[in-house]
N, C-alpha and C. Protein backbone atom coordinates (compact mmCIF):
# COMPACT_ATOMS: atom_id res chain seq x y z
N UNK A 1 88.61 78.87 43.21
CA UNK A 1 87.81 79.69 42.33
C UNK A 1 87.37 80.94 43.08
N UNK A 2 88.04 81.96 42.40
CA UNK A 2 87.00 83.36 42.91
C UNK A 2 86.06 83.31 42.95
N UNK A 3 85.37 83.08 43.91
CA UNK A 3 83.71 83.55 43.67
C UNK A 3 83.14 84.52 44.27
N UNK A 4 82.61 85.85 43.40
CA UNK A 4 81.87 87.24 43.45
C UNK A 4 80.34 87.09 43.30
N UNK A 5 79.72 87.22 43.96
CA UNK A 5 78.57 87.45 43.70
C UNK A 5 78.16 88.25 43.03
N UNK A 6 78.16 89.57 43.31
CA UNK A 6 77.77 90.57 41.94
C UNK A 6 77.80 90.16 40.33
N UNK A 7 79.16 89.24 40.00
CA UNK A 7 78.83 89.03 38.89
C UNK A 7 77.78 87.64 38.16
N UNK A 8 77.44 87.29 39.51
CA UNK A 8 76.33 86.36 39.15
C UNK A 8 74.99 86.52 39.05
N UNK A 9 74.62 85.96 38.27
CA UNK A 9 72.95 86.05 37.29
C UNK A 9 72.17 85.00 38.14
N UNK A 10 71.05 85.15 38.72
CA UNK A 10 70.15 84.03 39.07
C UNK A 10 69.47 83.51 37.73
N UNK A 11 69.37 82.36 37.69
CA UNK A 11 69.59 81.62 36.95
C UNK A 11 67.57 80.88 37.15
N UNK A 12 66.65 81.04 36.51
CA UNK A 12 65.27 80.15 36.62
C UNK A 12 65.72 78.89 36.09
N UNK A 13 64.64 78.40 37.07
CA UNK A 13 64.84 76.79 36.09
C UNK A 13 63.37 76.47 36.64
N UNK A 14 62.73 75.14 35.96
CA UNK A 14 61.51 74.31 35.97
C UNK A 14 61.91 72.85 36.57
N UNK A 15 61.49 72.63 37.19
CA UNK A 15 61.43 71.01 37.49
C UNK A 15 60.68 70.02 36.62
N UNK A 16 61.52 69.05 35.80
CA UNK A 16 60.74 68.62 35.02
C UNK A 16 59.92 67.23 35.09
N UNK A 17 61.22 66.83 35.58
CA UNK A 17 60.87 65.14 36.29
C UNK A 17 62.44 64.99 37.62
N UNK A 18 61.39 63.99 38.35
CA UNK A 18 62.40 63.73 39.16
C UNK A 18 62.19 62.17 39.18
N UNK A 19 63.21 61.25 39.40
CA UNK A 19 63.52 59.79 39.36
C UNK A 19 64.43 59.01 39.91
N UNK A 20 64.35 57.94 40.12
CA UNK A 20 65.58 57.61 40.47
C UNK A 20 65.87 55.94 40.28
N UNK A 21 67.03 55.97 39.02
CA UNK A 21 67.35 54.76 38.25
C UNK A 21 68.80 55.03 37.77
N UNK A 22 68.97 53.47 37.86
CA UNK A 22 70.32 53.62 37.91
C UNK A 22 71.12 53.58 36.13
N UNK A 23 71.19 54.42 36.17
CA UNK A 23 71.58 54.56 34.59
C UNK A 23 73.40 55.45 34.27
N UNK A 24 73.72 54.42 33.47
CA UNK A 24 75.05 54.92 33.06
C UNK A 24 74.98 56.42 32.08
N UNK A 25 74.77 57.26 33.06
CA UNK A 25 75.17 58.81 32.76
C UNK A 25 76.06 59.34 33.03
N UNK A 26 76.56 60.90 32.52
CA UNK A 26 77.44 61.95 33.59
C UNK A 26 76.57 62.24 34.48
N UNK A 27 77.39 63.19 35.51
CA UNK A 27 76.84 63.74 36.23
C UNK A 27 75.97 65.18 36.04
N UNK A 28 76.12 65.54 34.75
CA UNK A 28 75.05 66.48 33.86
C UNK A 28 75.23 66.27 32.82
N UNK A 29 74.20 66.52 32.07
CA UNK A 29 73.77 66.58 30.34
C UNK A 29 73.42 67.46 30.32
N UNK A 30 73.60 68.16 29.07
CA UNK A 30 73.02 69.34 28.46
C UNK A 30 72.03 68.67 27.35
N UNK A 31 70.81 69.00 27.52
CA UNK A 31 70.16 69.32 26.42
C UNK A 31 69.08 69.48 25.44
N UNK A 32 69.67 70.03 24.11
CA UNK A 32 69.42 71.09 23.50
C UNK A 32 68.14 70.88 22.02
N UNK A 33 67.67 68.87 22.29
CA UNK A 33 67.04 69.11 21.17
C UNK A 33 65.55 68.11 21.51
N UNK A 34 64.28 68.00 20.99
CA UNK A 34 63.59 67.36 21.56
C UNK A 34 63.85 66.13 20.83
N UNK A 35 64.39 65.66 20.12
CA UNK A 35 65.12 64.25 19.73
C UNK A 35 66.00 63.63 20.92
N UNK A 36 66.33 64.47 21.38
CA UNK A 36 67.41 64.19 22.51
C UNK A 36 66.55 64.13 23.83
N UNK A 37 65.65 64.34 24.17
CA UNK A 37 64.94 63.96 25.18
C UNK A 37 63.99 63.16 25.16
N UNK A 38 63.58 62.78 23.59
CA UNK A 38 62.72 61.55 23.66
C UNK A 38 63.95 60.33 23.70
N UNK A 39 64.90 60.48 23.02
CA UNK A 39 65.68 59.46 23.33
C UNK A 39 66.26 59.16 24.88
N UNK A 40 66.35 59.92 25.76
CA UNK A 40 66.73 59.95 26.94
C UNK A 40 65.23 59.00 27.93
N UNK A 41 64.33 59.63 27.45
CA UNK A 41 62.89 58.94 27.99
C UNK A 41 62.60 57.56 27.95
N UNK A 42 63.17 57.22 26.56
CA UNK A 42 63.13 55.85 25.80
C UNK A 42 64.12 54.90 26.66
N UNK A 43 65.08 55.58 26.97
CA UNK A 43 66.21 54.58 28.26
C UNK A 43 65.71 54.58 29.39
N UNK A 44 64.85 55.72 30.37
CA UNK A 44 64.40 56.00 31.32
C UNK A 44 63.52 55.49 31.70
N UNK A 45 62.57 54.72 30.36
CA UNK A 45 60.99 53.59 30.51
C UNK A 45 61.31 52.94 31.15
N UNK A 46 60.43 53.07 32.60
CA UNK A 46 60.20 51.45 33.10
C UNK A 46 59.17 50.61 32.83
N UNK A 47 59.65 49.23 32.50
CA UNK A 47 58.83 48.54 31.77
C UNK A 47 57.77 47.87 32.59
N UNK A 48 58.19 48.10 33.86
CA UNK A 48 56.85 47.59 35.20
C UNK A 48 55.51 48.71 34.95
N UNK A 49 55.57 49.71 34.54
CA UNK A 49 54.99 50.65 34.06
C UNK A 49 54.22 50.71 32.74
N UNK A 50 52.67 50.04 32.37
CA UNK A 50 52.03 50.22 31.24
C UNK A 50 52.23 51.13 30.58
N UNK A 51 52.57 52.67 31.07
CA UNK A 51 52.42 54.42 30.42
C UNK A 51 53.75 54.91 30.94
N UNK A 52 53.85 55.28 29.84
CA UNK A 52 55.67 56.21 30.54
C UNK A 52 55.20 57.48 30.67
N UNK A 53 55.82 58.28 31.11
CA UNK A 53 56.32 59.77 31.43
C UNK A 53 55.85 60.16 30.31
N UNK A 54 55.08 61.51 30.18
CA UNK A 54 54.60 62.34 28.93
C UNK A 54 56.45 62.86 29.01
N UNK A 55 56.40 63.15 27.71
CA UNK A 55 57.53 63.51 27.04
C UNK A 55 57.51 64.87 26.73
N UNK A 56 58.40 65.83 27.50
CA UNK A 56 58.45 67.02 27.43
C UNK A 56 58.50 68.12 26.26
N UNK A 57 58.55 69.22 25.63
CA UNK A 57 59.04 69.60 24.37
C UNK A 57 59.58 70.85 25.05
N UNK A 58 60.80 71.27 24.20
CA UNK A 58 61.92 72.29 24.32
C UNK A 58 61.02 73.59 23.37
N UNK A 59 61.20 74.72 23.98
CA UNK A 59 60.99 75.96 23.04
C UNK A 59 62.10 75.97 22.51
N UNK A 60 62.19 77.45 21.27
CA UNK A 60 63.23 77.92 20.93
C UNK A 60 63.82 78.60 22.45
N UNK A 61 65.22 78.61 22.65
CA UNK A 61 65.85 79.24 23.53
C UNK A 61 65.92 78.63 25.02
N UNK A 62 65.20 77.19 25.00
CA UNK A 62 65.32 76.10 26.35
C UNK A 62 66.14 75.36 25.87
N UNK A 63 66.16 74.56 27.09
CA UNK A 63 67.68 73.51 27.25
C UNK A 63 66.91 72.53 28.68
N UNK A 64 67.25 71.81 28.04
CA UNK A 64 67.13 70.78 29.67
C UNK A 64 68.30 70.06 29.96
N UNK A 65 68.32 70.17 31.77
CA UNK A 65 69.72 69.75 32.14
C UNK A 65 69.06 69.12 33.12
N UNK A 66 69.87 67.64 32.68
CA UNK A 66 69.76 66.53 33.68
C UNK A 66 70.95 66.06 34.57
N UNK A 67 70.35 66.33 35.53
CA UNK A 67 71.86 65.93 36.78
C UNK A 67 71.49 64.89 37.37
N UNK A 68 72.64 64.19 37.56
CA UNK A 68 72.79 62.79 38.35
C UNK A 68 74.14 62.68 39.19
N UNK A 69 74.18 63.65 39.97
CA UNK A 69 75.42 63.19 40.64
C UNK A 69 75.43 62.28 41.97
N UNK A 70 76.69 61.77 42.33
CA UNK A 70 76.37 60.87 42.97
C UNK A 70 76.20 61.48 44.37
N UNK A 71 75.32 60.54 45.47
CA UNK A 71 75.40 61.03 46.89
C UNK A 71 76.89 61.16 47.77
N UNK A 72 76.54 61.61 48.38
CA UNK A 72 77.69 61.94 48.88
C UNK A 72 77.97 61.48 50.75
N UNK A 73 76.34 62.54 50.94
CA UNK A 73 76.50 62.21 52.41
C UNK A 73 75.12 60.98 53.01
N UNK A 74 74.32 60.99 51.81
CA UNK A 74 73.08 60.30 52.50
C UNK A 74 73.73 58.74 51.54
N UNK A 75 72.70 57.69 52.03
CA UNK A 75 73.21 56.01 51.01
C UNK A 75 72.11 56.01 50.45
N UNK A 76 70.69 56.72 50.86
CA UNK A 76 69.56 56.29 50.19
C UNK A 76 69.14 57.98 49.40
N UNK A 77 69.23 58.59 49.50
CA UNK A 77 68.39 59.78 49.65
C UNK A 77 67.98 60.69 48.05
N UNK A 78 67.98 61.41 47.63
CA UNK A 78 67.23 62.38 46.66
C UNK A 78 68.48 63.96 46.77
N UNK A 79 68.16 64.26 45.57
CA UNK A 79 68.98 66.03 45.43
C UNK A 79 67.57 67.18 45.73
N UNK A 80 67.82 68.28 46.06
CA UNK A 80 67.28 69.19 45.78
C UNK A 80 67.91 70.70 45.42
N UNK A 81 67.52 71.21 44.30
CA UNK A 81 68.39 72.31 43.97
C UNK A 81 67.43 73.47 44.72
N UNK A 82 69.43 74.15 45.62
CA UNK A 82 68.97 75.58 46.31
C UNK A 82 69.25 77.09 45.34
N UNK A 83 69.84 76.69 44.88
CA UNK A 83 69.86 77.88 44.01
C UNK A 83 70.82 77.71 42.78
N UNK A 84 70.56 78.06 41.20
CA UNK A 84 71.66 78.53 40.30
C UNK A 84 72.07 79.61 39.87
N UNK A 85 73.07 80.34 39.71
CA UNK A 85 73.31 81.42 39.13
C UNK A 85 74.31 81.04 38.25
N UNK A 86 74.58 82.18 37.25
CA UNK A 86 75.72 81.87 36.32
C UNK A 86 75.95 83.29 35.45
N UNK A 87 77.54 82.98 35.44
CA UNK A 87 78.47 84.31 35.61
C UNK A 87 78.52 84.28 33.35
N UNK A 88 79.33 84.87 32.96
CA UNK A 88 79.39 84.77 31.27
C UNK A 88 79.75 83.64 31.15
N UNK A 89 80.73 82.53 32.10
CA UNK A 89 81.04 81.45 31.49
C UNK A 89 80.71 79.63 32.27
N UNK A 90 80.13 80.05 33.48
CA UNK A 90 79.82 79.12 34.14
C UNK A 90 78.27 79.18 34.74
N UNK A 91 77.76 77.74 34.76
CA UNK A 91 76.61 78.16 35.37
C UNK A 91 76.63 77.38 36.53
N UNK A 92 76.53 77.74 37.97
CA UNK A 92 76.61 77.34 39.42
C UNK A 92 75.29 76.78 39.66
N UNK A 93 75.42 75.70 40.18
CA UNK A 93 74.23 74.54 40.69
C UNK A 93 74.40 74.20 41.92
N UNK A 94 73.71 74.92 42.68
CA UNK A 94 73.96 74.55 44.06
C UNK A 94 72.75 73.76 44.61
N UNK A 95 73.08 72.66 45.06
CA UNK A 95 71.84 71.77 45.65
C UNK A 95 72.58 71.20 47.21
N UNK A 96 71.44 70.43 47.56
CA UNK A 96 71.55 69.76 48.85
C UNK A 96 71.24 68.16 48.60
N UNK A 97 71.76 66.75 49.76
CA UNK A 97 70.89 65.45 49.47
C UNK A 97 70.11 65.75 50.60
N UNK A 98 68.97 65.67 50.30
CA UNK A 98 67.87 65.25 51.08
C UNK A 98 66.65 63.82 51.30
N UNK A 99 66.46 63.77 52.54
CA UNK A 99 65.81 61.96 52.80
C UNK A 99 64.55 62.46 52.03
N UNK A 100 64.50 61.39 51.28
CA UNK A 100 63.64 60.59 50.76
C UNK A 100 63.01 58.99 51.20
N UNK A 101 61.84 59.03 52.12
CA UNK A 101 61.56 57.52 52.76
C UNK A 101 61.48 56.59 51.28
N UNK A 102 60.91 57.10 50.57
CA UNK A 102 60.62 55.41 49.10
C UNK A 102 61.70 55.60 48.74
N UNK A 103 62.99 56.14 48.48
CA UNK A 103 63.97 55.67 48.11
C UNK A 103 64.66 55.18 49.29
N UNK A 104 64.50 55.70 50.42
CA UNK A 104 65.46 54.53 51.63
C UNK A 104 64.44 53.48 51.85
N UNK A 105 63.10 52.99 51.68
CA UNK A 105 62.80 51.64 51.98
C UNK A 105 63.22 51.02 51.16
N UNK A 106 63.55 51.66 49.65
CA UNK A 106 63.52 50.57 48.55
C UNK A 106 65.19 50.39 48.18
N UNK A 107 65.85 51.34 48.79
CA UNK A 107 66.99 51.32 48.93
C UNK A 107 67.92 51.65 47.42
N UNK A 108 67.23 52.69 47.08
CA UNK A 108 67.64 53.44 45.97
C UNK A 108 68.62 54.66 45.96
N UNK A 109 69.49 54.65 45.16
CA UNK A 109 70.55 55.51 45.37
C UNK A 109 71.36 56.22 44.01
N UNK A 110 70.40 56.81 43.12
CA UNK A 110 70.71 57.00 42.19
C UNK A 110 69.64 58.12 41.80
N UNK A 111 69.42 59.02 42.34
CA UNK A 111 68.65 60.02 41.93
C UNK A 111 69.38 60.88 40.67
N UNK A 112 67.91 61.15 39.85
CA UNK A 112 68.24 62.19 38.16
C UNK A 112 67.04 62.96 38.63
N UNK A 113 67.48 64.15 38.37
CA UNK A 113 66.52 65.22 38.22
C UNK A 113 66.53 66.29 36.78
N UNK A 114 65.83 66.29 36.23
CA UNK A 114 65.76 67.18 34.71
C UNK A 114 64.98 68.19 35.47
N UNK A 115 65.60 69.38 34.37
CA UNK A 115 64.97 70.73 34.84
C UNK A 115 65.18 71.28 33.09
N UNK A 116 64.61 72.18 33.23
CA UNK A 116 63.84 73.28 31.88
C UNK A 116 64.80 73.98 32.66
N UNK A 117 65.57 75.18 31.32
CA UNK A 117 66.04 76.40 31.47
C UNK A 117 66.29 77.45 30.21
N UNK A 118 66.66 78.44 30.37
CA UNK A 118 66.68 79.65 29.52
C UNK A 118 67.91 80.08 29.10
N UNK A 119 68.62 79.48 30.11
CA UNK A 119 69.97 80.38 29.93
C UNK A 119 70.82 78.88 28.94
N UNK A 120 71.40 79.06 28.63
CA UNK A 120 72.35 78.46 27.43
C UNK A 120 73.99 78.11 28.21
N UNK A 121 73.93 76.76 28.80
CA UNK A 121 75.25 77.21 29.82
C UNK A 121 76.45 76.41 28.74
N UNK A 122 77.52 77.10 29.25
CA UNK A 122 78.58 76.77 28.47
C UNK A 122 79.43 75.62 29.74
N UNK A 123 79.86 76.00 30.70
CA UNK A 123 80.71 74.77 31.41
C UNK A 123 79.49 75.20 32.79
N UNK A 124 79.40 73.82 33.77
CA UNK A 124 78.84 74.01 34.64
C UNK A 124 79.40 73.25 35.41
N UNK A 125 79.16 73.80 37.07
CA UNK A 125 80.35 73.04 38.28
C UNK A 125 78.35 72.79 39.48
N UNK A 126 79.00 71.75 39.21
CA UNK A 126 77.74 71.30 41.01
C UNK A 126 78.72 71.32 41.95
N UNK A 127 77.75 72.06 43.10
CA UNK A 127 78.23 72.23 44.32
C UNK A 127 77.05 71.91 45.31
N UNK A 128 77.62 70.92 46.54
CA UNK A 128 76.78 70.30 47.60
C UNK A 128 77.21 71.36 48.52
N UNK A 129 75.67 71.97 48.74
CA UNK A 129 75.63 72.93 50.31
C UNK A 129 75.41 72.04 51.23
């Protein structure tokens, strides 16, 4: 893939929740409706937990994108996103794994992170810095 910088857009995003459960997902979701994120919440309840997660709401013109990809270099560890930008047809997700001690004592390996955004992505590629 060519990649130019100039024609890339920095890209904001919000951190919305971060977690880590092992759930049969992709490695991103798009989305686009608050039906679709209470239903995502509703799988995400843990039931050791009296109170779940307040449940987010989408403006007109947000999107929430939940990534779950798998680790790569750590067995226990967490994502953190270093930067996104995105060109007219892709939006670039560049993150890192980083240690996390409660997920290596408890020996968890399935980190999801949801984020709030603005931009409307059409195909998106994760990339581990």
């Amino acid at each position: 893939m060519n990649y130019d910088n100039k024609d890339q857009k920095k890209v904001e995003f919000t951190e919305i929740r971060r977690l880590n459960f092992d759930h049969n997902m992709k490695e991103y979701t798009v989305i686009t409706s608050t039906k679709e994120i209470k239903d995502l919440y509703m799988e995400l309840n843990d039931s050791k937990y009296s109170r779940s997660a307040p449940i987010p709401v989408l403006q007109e013109g947000e999107y929430f994108l939940v990534l779950k990809p798998k680790l790569k270099t750590l067995k226990n560890g967490d994502i953190d996103i270093v930067k996104m930008e995105s060109n007219s047809s892709v939006l670039n997700i560049f993150y890192k794994e980083i240690e996390n001690q409660e997920y290596s004592d408890k020996k968890l390996s399935h980190p999801i992170l949801i984020l709030k955004i603005t931009d409307s992505p059409k195909k998106i590629k994760l990339t581990i810095k």
